[in-house]
C-alpha atoms as a PDB file:
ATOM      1  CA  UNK A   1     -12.741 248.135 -17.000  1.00  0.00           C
ATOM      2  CA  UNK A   2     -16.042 246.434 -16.819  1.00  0.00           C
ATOM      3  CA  UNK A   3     -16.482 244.541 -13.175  1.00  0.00           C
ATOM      4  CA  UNK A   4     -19.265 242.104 -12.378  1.00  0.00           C
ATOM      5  CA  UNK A   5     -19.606 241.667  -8.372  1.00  0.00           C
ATOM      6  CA  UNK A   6     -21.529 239.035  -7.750  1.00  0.00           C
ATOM      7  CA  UNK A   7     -23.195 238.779  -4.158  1.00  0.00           C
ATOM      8  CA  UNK A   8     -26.462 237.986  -2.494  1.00  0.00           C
ATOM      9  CA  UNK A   9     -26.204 240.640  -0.077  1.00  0.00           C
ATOM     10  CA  UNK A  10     -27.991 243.955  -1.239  1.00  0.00           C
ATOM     11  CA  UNK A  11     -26.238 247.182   0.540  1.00  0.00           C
ATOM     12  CA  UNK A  12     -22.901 245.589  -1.439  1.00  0.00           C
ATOM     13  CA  UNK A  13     -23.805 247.829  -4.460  1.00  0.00           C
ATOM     14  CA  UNK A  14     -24.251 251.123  -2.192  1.00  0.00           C
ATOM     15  CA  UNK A  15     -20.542 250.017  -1.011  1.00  0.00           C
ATOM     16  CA  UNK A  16     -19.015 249.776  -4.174  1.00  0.00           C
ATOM     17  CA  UNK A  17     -20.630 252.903  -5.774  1.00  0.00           C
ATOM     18  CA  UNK A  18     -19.476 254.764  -2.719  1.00  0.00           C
ATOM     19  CA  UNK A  19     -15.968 253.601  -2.641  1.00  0.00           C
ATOM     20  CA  UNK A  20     -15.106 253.279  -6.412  1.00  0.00           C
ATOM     21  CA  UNK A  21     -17.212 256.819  -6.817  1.00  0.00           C
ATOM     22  CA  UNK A  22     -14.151 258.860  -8.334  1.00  0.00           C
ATOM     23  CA  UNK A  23     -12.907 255.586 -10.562  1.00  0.00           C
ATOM     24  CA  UNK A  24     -16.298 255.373 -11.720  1.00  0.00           C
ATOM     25  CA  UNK A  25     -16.831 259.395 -12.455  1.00  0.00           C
ATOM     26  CA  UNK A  26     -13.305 258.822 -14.415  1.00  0.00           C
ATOM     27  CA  UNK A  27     -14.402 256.041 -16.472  1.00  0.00           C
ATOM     28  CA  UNK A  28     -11.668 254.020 -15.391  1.00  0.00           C
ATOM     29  CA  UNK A  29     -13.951 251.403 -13.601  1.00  0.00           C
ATOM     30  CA  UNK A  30     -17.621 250.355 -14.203  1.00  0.00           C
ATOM     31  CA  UNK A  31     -19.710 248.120 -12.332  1.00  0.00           C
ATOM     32  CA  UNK A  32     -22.835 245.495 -12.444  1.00  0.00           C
ATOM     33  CA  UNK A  33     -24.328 243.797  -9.698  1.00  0.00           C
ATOM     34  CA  UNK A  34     -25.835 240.509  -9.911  1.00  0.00           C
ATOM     35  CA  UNK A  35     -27.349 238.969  -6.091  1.00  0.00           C
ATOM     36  CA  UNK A  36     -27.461 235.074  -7.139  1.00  0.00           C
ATOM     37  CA  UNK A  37     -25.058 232.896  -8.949  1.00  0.00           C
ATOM     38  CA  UNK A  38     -27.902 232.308 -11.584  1.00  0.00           C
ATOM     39  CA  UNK A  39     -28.517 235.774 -12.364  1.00  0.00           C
ATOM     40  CA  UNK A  40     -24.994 235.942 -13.161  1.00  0.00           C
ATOM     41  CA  UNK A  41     -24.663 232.979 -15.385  1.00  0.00           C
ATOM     42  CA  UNK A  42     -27.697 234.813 -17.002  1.00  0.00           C
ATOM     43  CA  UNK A  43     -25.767 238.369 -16.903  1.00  0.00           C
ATOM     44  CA  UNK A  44     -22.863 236.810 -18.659  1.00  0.00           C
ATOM     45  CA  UNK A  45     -24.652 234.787 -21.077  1.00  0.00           C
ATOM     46  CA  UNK A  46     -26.628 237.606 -22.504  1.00  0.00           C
ATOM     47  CA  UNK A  47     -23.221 239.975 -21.963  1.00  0.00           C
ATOM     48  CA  UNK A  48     -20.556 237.519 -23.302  1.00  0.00           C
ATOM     49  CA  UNK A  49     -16.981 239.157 -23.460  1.00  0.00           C
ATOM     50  CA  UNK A  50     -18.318 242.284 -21.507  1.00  0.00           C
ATOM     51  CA  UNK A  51     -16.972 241.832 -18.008  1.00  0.00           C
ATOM     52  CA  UNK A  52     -13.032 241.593 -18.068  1.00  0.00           C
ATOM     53  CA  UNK A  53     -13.097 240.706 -14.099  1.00  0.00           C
ATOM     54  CA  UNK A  54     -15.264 239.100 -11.702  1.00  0.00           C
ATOM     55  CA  UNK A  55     -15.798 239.690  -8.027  1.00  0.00           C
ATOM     56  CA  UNK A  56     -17.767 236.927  -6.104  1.00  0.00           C
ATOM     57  CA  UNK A  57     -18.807 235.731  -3.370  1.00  0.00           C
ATOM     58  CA  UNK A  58     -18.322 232.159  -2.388  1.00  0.00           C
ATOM     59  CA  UNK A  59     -20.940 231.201  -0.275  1.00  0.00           C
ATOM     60  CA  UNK A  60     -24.225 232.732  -1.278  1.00  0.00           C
ATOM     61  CA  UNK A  61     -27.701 230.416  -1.154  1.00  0.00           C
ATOM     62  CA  UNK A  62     -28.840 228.098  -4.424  1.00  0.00           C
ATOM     63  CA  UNK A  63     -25.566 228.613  -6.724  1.00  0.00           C
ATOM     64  CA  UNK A  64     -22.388 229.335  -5.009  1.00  0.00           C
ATOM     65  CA  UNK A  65     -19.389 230.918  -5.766  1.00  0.00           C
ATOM     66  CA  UNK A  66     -17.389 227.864  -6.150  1.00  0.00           C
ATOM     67  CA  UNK A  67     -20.220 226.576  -8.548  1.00  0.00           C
ATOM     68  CA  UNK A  68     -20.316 229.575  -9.997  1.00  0.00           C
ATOM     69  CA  UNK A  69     -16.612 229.498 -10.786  1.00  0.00           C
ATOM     70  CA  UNK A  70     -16.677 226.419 -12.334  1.00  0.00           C
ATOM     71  CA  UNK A  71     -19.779 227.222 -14.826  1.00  0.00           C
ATOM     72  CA  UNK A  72     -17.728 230.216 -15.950  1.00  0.00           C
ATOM     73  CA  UNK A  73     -14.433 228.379 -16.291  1.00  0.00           C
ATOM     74  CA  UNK A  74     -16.135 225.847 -18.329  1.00  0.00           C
ATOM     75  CA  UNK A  75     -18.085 227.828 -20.290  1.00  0.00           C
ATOM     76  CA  UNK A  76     -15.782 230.904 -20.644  1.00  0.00           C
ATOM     77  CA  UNK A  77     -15.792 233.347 -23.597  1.00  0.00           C
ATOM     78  CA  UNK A  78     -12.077 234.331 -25.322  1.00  0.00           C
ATOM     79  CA  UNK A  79     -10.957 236.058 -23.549  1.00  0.00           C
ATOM     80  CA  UNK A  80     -10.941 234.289 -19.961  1.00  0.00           C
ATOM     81  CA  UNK A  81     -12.467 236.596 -17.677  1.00  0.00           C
ATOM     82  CA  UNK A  82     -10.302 237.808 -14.488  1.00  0.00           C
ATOM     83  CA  UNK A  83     -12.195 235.849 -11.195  1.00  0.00           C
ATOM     84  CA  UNK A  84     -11.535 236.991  -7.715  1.00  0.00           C
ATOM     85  CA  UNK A  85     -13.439 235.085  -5.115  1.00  0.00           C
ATOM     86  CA  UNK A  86     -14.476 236.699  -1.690  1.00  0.00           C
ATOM     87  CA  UNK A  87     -15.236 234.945   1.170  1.00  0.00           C
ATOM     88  CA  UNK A  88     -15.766 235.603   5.307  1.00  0.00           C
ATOM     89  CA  UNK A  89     -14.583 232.427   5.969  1.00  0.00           C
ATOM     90  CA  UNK A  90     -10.643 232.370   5.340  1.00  0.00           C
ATOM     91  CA  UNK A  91      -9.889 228.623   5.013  1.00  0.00           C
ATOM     92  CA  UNK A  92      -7.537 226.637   3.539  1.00  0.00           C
ATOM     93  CA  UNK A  93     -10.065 224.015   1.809  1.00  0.00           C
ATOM     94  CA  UNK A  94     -12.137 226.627  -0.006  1.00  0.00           C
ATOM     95  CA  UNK A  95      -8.780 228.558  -1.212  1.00  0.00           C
ATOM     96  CA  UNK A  96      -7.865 225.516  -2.830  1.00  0.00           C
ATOM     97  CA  UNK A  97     -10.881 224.499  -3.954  1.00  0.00           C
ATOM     98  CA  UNK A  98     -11.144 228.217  -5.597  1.00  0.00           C
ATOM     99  CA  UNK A  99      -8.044 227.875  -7.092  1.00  0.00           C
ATOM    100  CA  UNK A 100      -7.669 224.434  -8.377  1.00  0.00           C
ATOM    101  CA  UNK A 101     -11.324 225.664 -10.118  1.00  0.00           C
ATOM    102  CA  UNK A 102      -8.953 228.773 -11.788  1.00  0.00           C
ATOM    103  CA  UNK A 103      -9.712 231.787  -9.652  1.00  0.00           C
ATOM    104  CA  UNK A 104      -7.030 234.597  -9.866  1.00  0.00           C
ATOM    105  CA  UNK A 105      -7.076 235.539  -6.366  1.00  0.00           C
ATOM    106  CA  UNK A 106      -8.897 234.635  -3.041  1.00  0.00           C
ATOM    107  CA  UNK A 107      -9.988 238.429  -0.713  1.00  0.00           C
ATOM    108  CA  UNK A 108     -11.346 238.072   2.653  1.00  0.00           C
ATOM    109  CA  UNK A 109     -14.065 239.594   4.247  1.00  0.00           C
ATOM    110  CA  UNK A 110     -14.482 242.325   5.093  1.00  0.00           C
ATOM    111  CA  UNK A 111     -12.850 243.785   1.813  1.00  0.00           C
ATOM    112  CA  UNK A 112      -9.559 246.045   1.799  1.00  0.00           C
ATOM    113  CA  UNK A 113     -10.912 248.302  -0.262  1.00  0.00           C
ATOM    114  CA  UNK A 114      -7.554 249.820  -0.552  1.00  0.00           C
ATOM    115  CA  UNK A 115      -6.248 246.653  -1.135  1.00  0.00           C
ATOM    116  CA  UNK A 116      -8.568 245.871  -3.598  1.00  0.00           C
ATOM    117  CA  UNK A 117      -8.384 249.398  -6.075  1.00  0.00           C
ATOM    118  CA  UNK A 118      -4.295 248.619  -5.629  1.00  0.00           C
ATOM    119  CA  UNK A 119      -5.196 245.142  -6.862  1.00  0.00           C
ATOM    120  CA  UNK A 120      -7.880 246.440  -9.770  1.00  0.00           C
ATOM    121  CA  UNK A 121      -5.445 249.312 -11.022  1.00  0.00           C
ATOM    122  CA  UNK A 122      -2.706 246.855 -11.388  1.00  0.00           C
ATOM    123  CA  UNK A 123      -4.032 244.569 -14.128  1.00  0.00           C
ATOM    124  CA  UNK A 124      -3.334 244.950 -17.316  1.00  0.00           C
END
């Protein structure tokens, strides 16, 4: 399964690689990182249909998640990418924002990464 995380801080790549290290020896997960909503409008645009879910952020500077969301939801390939969005700042208004803009699910910082692989290994 191809994931896109999409977050504009940098060490979040070092934490994925480390955490998802055996999925991604297996082959059973594979990841790209984009830091910007931009560069992942861009990643998707010149990778259409590749990533089958996407992890991002919600508040990042310039695009953010939310934005983001929408952009993909509007523009989305066949089939509909999987969206989770991530945020530090558990509130009610930005869950439903998030989800009346079709997000899948709504994680809070910092990630369960146990909660998260559970989460991954359980979609179809």
């Amino acid at each position: 399964m191809k994931i896109l995380v999409v977050d504009d801080e940098q060490d979040i790549r070092d934490l994925f690689v480390q955490r998802f290290r055996r999925e991604i020896r297996a082959g059973d997960f594979s990841f790209a990182f984009c830091y910007s909503g931009e560069e992942a409008l861009s990643y998707l645009r010149e990778h259409p249909s590749e990533a089958v879910l996407i992890l991002s952020d919600i508040n990042m500077p310039g695009m953010s998640g939310l934005e983001l969301l929408r952009s993909i939801r509007e523009q989305s390939p066949a089939p509909p990418p999987f969206i989770m969005m991530i945020t530090a700042y558990g509130d009610q208004e930005k869950y439903d924002e998030a989800m009346r803009l079709g997000a899948d699910d709504f994680l809070n910082k910092p990630l369960d990464f146990a909660a998260l692989k559970q989460k991954l290994t359980a979609l179809p």
